[in-house]
Every structure is written in structure tokens, then in C-alpha cells.
C-alpha atoms as a PDB file:
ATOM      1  CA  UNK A   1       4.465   0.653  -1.739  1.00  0.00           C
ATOM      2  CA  UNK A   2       2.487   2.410   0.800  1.00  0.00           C
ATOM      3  CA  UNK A   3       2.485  -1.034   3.040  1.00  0.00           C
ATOM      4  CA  UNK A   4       6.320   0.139   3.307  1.00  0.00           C
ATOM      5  CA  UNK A   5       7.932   2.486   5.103  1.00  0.00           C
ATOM      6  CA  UNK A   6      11.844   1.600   5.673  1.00  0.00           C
ATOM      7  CA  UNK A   7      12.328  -1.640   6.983  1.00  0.00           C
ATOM      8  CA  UNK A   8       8.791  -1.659   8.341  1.00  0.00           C
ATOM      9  CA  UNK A   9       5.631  -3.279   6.909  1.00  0.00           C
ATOM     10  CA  UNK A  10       2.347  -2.384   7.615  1.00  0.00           C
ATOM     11  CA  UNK A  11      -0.267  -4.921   7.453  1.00  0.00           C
ATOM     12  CA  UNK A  12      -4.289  -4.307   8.107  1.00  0.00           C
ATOM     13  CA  UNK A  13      -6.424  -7.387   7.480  1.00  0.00           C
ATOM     14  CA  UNK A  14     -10.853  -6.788   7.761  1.00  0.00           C
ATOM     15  CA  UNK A  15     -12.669 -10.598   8.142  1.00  0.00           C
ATOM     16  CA  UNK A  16     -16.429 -10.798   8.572  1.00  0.00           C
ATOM     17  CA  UNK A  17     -17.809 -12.798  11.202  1.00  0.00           C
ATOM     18  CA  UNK A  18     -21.594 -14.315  11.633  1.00  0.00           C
ATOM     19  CA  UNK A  19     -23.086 -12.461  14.352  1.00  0.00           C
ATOM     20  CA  UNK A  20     -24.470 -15.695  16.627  1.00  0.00           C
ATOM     21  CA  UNK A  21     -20.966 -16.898  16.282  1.00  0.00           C
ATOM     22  CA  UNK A  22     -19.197 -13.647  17.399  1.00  0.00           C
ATOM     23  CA  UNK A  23     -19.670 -14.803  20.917  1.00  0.00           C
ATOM     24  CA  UNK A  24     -17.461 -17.677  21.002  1.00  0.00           C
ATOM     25  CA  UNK A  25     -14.345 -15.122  19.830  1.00  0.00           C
ATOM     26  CA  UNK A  26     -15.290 -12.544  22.606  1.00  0.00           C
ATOM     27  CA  UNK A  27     -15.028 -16.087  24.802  1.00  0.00           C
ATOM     28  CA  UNK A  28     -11.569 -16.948  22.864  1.00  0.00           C
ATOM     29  CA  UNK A  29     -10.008 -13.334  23.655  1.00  0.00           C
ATOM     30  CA  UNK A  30     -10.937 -13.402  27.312  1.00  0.00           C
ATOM     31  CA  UNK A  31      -8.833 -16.995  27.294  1.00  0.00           C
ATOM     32  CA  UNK A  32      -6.001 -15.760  25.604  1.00  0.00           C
ATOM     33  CA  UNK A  33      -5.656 -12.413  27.399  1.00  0.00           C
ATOM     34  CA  UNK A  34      -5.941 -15.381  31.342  1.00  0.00           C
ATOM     35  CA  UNK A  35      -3.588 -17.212  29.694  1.00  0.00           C
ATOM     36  CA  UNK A  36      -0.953 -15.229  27.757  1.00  0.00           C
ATOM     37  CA  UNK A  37       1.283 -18.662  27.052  1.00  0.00           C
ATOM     38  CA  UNK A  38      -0.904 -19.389  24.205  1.00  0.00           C
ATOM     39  CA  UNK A  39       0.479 -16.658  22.295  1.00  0.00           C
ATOM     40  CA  UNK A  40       4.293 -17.755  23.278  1.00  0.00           C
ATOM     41  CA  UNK A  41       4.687 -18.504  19.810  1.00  0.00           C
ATOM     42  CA  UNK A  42       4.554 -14.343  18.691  1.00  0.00           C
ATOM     43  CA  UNK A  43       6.858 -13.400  21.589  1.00  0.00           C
ATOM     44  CA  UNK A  44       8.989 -15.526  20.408  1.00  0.00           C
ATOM     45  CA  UNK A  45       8.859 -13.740  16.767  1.00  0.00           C
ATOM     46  CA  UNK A  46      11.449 -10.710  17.018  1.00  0.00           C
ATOM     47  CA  UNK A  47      11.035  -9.055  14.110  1.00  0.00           C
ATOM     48  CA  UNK A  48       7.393  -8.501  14.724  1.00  0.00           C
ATOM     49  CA  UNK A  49       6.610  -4.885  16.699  1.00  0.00           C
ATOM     50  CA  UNK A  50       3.254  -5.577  17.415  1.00  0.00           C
ATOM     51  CA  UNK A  51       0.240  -7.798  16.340  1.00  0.00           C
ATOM     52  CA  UNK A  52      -3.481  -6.614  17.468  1.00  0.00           C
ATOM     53  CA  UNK A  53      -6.974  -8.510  17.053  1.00  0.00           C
ATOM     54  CA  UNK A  54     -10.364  -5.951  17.423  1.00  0.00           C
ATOM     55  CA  UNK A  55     -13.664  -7.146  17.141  1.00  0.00           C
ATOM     56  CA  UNK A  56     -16.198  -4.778  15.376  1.00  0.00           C
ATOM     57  CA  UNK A  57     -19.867  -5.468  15.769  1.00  0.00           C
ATOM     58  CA  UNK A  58     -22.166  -3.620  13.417  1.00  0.00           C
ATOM     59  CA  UNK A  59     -23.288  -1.426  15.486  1.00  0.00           C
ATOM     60  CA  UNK A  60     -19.913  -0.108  16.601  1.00  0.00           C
ATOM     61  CA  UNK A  61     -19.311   1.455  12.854  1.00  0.00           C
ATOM     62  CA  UNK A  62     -19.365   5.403  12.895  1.00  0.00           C
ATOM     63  CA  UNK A  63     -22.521   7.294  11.100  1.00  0.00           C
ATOM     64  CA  UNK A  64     -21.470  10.870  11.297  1.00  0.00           C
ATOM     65  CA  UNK A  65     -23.296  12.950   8.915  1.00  0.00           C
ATOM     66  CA  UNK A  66     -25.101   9.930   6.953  1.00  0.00           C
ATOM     67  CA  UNK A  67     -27.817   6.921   8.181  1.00  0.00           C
ATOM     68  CA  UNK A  68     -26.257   3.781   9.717  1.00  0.00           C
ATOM     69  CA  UNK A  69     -25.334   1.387   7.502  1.00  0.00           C
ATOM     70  CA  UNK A  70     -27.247  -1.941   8.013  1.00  0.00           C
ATOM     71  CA  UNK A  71     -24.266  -4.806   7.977  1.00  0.00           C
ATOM     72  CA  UNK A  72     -24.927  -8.627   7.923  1.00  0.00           C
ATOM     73  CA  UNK A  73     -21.767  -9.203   9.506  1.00  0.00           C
ATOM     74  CA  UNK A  74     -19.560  -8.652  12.165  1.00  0.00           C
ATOM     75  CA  UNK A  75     -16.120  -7.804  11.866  1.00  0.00           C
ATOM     76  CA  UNK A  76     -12.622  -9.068  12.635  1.00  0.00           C
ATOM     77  CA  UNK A  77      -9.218  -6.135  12.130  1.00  0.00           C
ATOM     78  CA  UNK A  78      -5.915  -7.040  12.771  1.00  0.00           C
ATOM     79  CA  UNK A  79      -3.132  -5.127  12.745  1.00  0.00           C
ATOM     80  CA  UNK A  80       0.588  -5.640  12.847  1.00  0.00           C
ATOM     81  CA  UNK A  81       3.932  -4.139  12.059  1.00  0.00           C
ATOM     82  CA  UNK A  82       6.702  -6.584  11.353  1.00  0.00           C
ATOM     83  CA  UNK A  83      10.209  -6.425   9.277  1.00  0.00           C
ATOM     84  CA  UNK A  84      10.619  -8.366   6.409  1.00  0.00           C
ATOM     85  CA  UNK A  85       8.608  -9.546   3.481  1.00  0.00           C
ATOM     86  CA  UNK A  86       4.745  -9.992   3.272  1.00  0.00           C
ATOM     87  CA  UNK A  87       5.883 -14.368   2.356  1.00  0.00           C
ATOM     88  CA  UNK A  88       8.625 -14.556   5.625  1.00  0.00           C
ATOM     89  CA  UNK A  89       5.829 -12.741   7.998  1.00  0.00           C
ATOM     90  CA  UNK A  90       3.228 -15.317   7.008  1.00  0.00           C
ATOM     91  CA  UNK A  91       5.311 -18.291   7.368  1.00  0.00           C
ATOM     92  CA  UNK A  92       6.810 -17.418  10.571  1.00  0.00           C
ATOM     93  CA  UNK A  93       2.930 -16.980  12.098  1.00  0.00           C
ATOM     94  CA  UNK A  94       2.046 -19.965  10.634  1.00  0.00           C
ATOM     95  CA  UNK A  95       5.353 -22.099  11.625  1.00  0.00           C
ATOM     96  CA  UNK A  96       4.997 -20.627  15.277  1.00  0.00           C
ATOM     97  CA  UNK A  97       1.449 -20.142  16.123  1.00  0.00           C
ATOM     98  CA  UNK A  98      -0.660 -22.604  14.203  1.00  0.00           C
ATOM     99  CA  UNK A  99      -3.008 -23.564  17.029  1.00  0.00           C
ATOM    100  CA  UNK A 100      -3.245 -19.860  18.264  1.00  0.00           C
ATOM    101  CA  UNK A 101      -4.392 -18.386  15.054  1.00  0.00           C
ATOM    102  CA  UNK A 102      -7.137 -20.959  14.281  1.00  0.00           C
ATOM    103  CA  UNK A 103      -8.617 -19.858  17.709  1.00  0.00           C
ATOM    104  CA  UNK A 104      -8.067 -16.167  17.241  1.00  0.00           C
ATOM    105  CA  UNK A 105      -9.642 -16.341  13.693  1.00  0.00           C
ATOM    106  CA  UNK A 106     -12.120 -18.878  14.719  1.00  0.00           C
ATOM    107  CA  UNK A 107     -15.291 -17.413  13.854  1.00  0.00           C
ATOM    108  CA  UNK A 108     -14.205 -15.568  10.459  1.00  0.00           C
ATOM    109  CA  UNK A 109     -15.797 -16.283   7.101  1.00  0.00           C
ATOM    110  CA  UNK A 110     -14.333 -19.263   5.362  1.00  0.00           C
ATOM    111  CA  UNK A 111     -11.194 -19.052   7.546  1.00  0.00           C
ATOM    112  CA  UNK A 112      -9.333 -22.098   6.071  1.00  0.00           C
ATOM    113  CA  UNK A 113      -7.154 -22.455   9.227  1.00  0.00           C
ATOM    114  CA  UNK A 114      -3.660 -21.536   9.388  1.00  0.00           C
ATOM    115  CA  UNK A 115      -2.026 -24.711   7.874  1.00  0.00           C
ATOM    116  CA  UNK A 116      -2.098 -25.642   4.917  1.00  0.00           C
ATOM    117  CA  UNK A 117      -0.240 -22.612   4.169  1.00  0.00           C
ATOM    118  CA  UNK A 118      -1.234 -21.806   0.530  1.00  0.00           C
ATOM    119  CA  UNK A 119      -5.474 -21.248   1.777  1.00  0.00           C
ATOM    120  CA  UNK A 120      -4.058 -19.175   4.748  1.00  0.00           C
ATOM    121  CA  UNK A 121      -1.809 -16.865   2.555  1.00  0.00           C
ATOM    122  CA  UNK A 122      -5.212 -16.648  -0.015  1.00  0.00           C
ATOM    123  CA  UNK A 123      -7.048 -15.761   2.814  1.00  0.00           C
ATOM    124  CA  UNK A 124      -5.040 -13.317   4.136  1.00  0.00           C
ATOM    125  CA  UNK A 125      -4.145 -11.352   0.443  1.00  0.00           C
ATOM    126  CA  UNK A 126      -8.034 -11.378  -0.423  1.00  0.00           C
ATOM    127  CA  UNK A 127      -8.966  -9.859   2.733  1.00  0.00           C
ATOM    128  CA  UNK A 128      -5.991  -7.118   3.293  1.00  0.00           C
ATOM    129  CA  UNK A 129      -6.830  -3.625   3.261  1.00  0.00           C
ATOM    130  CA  UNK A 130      -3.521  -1.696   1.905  1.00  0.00           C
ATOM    131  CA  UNK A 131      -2.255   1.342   3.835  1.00  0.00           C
ATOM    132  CA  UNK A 132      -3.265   4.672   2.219  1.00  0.00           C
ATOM    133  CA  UNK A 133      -0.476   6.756   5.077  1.00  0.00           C
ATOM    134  CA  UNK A 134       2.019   4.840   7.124  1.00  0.00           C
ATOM    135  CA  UNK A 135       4.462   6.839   9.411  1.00  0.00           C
ATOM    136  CA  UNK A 136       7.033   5.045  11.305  1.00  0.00           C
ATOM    137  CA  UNK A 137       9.106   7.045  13.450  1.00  0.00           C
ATOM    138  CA  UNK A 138      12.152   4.937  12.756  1.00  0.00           C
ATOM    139  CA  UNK A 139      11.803   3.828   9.015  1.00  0.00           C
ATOM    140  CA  UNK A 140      15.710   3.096   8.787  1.00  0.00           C
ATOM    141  CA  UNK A 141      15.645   0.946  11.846  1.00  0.00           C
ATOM    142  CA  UNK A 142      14.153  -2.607  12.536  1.00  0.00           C
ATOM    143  CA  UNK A 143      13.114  -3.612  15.889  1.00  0.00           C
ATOM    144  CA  UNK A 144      16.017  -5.108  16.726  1.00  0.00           C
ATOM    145  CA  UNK A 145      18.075  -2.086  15.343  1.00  0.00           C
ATOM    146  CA  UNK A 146      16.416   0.212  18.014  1.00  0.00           C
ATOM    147  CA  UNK A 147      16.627  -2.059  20.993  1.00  0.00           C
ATOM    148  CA  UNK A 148      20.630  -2.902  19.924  1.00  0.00           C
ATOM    149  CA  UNK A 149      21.086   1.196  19.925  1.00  0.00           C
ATOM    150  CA  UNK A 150      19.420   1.809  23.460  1.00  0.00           C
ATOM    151  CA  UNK A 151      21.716  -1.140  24.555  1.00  0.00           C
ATOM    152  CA  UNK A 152      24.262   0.980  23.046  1.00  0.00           C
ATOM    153  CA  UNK A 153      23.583   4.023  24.793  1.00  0.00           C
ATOM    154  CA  UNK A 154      23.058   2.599  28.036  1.00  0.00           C
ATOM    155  CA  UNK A 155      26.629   1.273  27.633  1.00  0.00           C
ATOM    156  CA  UNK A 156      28.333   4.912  26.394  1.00  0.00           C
ATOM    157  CA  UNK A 157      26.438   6.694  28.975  1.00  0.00           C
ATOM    158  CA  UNK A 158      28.197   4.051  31.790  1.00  0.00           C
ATOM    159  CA  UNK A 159      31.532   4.564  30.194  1.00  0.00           C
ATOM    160  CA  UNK A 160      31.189   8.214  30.527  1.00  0.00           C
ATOM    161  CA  UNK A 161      30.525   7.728  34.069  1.00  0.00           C
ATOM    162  CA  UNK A 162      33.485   5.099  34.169  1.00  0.00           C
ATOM    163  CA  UNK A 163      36.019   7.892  32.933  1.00  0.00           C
ATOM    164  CA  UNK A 164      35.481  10.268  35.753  1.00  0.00           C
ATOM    165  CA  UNK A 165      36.017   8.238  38.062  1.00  0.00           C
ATOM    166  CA  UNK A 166      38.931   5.327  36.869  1.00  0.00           C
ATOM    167  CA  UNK A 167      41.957   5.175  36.372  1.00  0.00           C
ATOM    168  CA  UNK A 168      43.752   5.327  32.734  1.00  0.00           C
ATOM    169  CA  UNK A 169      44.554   1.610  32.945  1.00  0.00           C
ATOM    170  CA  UNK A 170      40.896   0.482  34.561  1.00  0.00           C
ATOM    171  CA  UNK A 171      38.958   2.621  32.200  1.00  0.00           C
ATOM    172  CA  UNK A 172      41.033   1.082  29.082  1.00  0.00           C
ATOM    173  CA  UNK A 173      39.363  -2.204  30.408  1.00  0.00           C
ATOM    174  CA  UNK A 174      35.985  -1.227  31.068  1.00  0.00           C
ATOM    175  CA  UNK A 175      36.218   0.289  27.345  1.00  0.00           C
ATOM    176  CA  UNK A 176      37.251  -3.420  26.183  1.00  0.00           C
ATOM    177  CA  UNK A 177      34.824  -5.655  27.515  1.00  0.00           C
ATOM    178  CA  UNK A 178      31.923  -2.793  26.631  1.00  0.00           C
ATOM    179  CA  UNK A 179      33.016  -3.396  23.068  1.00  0.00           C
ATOM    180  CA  UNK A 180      33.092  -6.589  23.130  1.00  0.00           C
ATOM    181  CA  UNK A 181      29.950  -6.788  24.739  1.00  0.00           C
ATOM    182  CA  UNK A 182      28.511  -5.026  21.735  1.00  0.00           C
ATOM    183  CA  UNK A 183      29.668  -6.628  19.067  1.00  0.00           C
ATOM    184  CA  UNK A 184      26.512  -7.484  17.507  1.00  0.00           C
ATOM    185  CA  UNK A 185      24.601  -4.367  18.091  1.00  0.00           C
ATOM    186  CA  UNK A 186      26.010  -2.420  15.976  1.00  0.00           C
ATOM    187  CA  UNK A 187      23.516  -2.456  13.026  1.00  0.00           C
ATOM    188  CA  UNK A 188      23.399  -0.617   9.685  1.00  0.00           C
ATOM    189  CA  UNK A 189      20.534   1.850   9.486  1.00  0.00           C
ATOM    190  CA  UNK A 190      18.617   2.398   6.088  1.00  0.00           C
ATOM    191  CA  UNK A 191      16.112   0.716   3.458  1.00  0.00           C
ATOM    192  CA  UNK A 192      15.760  -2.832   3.919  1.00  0.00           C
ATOM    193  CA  UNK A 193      17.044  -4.889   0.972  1.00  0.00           C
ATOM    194  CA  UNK A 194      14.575  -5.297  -2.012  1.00  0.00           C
ATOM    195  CA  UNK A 195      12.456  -8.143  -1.305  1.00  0.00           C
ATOM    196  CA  UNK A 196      11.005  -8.060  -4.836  1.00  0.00           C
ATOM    197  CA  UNK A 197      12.305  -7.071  -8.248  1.00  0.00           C
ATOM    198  CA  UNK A 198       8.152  -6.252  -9.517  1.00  0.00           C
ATOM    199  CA  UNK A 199       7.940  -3.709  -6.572  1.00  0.00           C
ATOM    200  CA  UNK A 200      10.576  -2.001  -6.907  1.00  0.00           C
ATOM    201  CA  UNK A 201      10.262  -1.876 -10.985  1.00  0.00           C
ATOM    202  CA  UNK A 202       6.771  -0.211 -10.105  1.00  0.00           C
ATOM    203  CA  UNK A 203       8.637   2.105  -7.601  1.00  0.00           C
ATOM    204  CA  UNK A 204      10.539   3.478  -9.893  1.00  0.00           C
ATOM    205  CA  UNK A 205       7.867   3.688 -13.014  1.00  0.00           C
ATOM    206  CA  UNK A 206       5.818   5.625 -10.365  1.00  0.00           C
ATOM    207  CA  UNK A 207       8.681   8.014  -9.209  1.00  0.00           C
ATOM    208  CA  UNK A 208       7.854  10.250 -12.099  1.00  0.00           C
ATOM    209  CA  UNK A 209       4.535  10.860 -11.432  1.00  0.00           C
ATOM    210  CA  UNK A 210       4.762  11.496  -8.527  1.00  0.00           C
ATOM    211  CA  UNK A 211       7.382  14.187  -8.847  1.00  0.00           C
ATOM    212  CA  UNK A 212       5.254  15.668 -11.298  1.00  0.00           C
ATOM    213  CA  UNK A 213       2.345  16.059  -8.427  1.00  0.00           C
ATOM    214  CA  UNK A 214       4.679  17.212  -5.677  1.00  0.00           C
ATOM    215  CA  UNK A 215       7.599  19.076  -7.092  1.00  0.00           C
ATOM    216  CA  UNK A 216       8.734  20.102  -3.674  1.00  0.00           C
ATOM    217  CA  UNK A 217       9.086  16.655  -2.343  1.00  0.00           C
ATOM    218  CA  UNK A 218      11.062  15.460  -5.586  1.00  0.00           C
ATOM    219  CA  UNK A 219      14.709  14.740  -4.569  1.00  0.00           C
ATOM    220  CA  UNK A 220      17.112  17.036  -6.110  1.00  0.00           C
ATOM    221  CA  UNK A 221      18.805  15.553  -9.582  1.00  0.00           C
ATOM    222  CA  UNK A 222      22.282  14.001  -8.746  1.00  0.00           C
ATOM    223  CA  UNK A 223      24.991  16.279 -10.426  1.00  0.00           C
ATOM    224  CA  UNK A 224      26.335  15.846 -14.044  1.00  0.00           C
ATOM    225  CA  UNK A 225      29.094  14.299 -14.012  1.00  0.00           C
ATOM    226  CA  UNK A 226      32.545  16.637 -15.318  1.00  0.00           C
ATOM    227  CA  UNK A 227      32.968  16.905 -19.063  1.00  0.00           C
ATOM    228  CA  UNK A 228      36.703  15.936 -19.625  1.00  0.00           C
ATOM    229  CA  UNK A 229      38.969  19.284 -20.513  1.00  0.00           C
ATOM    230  CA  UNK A 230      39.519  19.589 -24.477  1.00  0.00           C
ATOM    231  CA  UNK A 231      42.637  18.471 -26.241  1.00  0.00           C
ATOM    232  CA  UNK A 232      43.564  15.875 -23.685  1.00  0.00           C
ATOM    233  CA  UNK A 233      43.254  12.141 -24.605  1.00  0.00           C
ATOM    234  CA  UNK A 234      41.130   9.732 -22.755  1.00  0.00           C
ATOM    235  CA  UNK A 235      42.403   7.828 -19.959  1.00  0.00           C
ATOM    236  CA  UNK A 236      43.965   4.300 -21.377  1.00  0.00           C
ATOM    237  CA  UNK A 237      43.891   5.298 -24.843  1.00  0.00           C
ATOM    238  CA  UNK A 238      47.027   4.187 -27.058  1.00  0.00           C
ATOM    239  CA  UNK A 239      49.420   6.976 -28.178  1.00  0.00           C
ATOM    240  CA  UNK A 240      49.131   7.435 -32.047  1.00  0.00           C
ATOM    241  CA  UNK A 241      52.826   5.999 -32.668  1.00  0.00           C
ATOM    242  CA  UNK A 242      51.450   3.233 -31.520  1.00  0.00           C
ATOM    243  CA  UNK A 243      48.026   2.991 -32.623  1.00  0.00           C
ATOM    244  CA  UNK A 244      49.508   2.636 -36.575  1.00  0.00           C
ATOM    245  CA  UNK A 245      50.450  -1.037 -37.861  1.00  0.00           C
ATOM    246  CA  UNK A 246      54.177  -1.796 -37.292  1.00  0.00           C
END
């Protein structure tokens, strides 16, 4: 999926707005960005990296090379990079920042507010725009995953400190309680877990094709595995005394 990219997800969402009513979000923005508390709710969300709301009027959109479109509407992007699935990353902004996203979303096109659930997640899915590249400099590693390894760092770069300058016995102890300090940051890098069985079906229907276009970035085939020498019997078969009735 090119929304994917490790444990990352990518997610790019276009809304029109009514031009007389773009106002009243440009008011809403300057509120939220005075009173940062209103968006406690998304801090509080640690498996999101970043969520970001842009207004677009129509006659910010580029015209190089053709004439300017003429747009009815104004436009609402938001961007964000969270771990997880599409359904948890919904329900989490919903469940922790009902109020806030009503306001941030107030003056979009049939926005049918962020609870009941079920309209918001139709909203959202009719109006996503998928993600043609995504790079992610740390695919195999979730937010959390890179702040626990900093953590981790700043703790081996101490200890090598530590050993220069303690004893056997005191270092031994500052070694202890630094590992039991980080117990729980030491994560497993790699692919997040599959989230669903249709994706990753059409993952793998699509690997062939796309091998076919890009030889060179095919992985290599996995080995064949040893043919077993000739004459000798396979493992756990019966010897032929007793293989016959008797």
C-alpha cells in the first residue's frame, strides 16, 4: 500500500470549503494556535508523529505553464503520520478530540462532525487522497521506537563515561540500575504486524508485477532447499524388516 511505509501511515485528506465561510476557520486557527490546550487531546496521542491543518484559497493553487483554474471552493488539507491502522487512528481522534475537530473542520462541505463515528470515518475515506511516494526515514521504527533508542543512547553514552572514571564495584551498579531503567525501551524494529488479511493478499498478488517492471529492485529468490543424497532413506521412515506384516 503506498499509504504504508513500515510501521508508518501516511494519511492526506482535501475538504472543500464555501468561500464566505472560510473566514470563520482562519478565526478558529488563530484560537487554537492562543490557546494550544484545545488540542491537549492529540498530545496526548503517542503514536501520532504529526497532524497538520492548511487552508487553500483558490487563488493560492499553482498555474505554471496553463490558465488558472476557476474553483468554487476553498480548500481544507490535512496531513498526518501516525502508527497503526487507518480504524485505531480514527477512533483515537475521535475518542480524544471530539470538540477540537468539529472546530478545526468547521467550515468543510457536509462535515458530519466527529461523533457519530460511522459519518466521520465516511467522510474521511471519501475525501482521502492516497500517497503516490512516501519516504520515512525510519520505516522499521514507530515513534515511540525512536524516542526509546535515543533514551538508550543517552544512557550507553553515560555509562561509557561512568567506566573511566568508577570503580569495578560502582560501575557494576551504575550498569544495573541503567538496565533496569530501560527495561521497556528496548523495542523490536521491523514491519508492523498485518493489520488486514485483504491488503496484504493484494501485496502479494501485486509483488509480481512489480518485479516484472523493476527487475533490479526484485529481492533475490530465497535458496532451494538441499535435495537429500541418493540411496539414503528418509528421516523417520520404518526399516523394511519392519515395514512387512508380522
Amino acid at each position: 500500500m503506498s499509504n504504508v511505509s513500515g510501521k508508518a501511515y501516511a494519511m492526506n485528506v482535501v475538504t472543500p470549503m464555501r468561500p464566505p465561510r472560510t473566514w470563520i476557520n482562519t478565526f478558529l486557527f488563530m484560537v487554537t494556535r492562543s490557546m494550544p490546550q484545545t488540542l491537549a487531546g492529540l498530545l496526548g496521542l503517542k503514536f501520532i508523529h504529526f497532524a497538520r491543518w492548511v487552508m487553500i484559497r483558490r487563488a493560492d493553487w499553482p498555474d505554471f505553464g496553463q490558465p488558472r483554474d476557476r474553483l468554487r471552493n476553498d480548500y481544507m488539507l490535512f496531513c498526518s503520520n501516525f502508527n497503526g491502522t487507518w480504524d485505531q487512528y480514527i477512533d483515537a481522534f475521535s475518542d480524544a478530540l471530539p470538540g477540537g475537530l468539529d472546530l478545526l473542520w468547521y467550515s468543510s462541505t457536509k462535515y458530519p462532525h466527529s461523533i457519530p463515528i460511522t459519518p466521520f470515518k465516511n467522510y474521511i475515506r471519501a475525501n482521502q487522497v492516497d500517497t503516490d511516494y512516501y519516504y520515512n526515514a525510519t520505516p522499521g521504527g514507530a515513534q515511540r521506537d525512536v524516542k526509546s533508542g535515543l533514551k538508550v543512547r543517552r544512557a550507553l553514552l553515560q555509562l561509557a563515561e561512568d567506566h573511566q572514571k568508577l570503580s569495578p564495584d560502582e560501575f557494576a551498579q551504575a550498569w544495573r540500575k541503567a538496565l533496569v531503567s530501560l527495561q521497556n525501551d528496548f523495542g523490536a524494529a521491523g514491519d508492523a504486524p498485518v493489520a488486514s488479511n485483504d491488503t496484504a493478499a493484494a501485496d502479494r498478488n501485486r509483488q509480481p508485477f512489480v518485479d516484472a517492471a523493476w527487475p533490479s529492485a526484485a529481492p533475490p529468490p530465497p535458496p532451494a532447499p538441499p535435495k537429500p543424497a541418493a540411496g539414503k532413506a528418509k528421516t523417520g521412515a520404518a526399516p523394511a524388516s519392519a515395514a512387512k506384516g508380522g
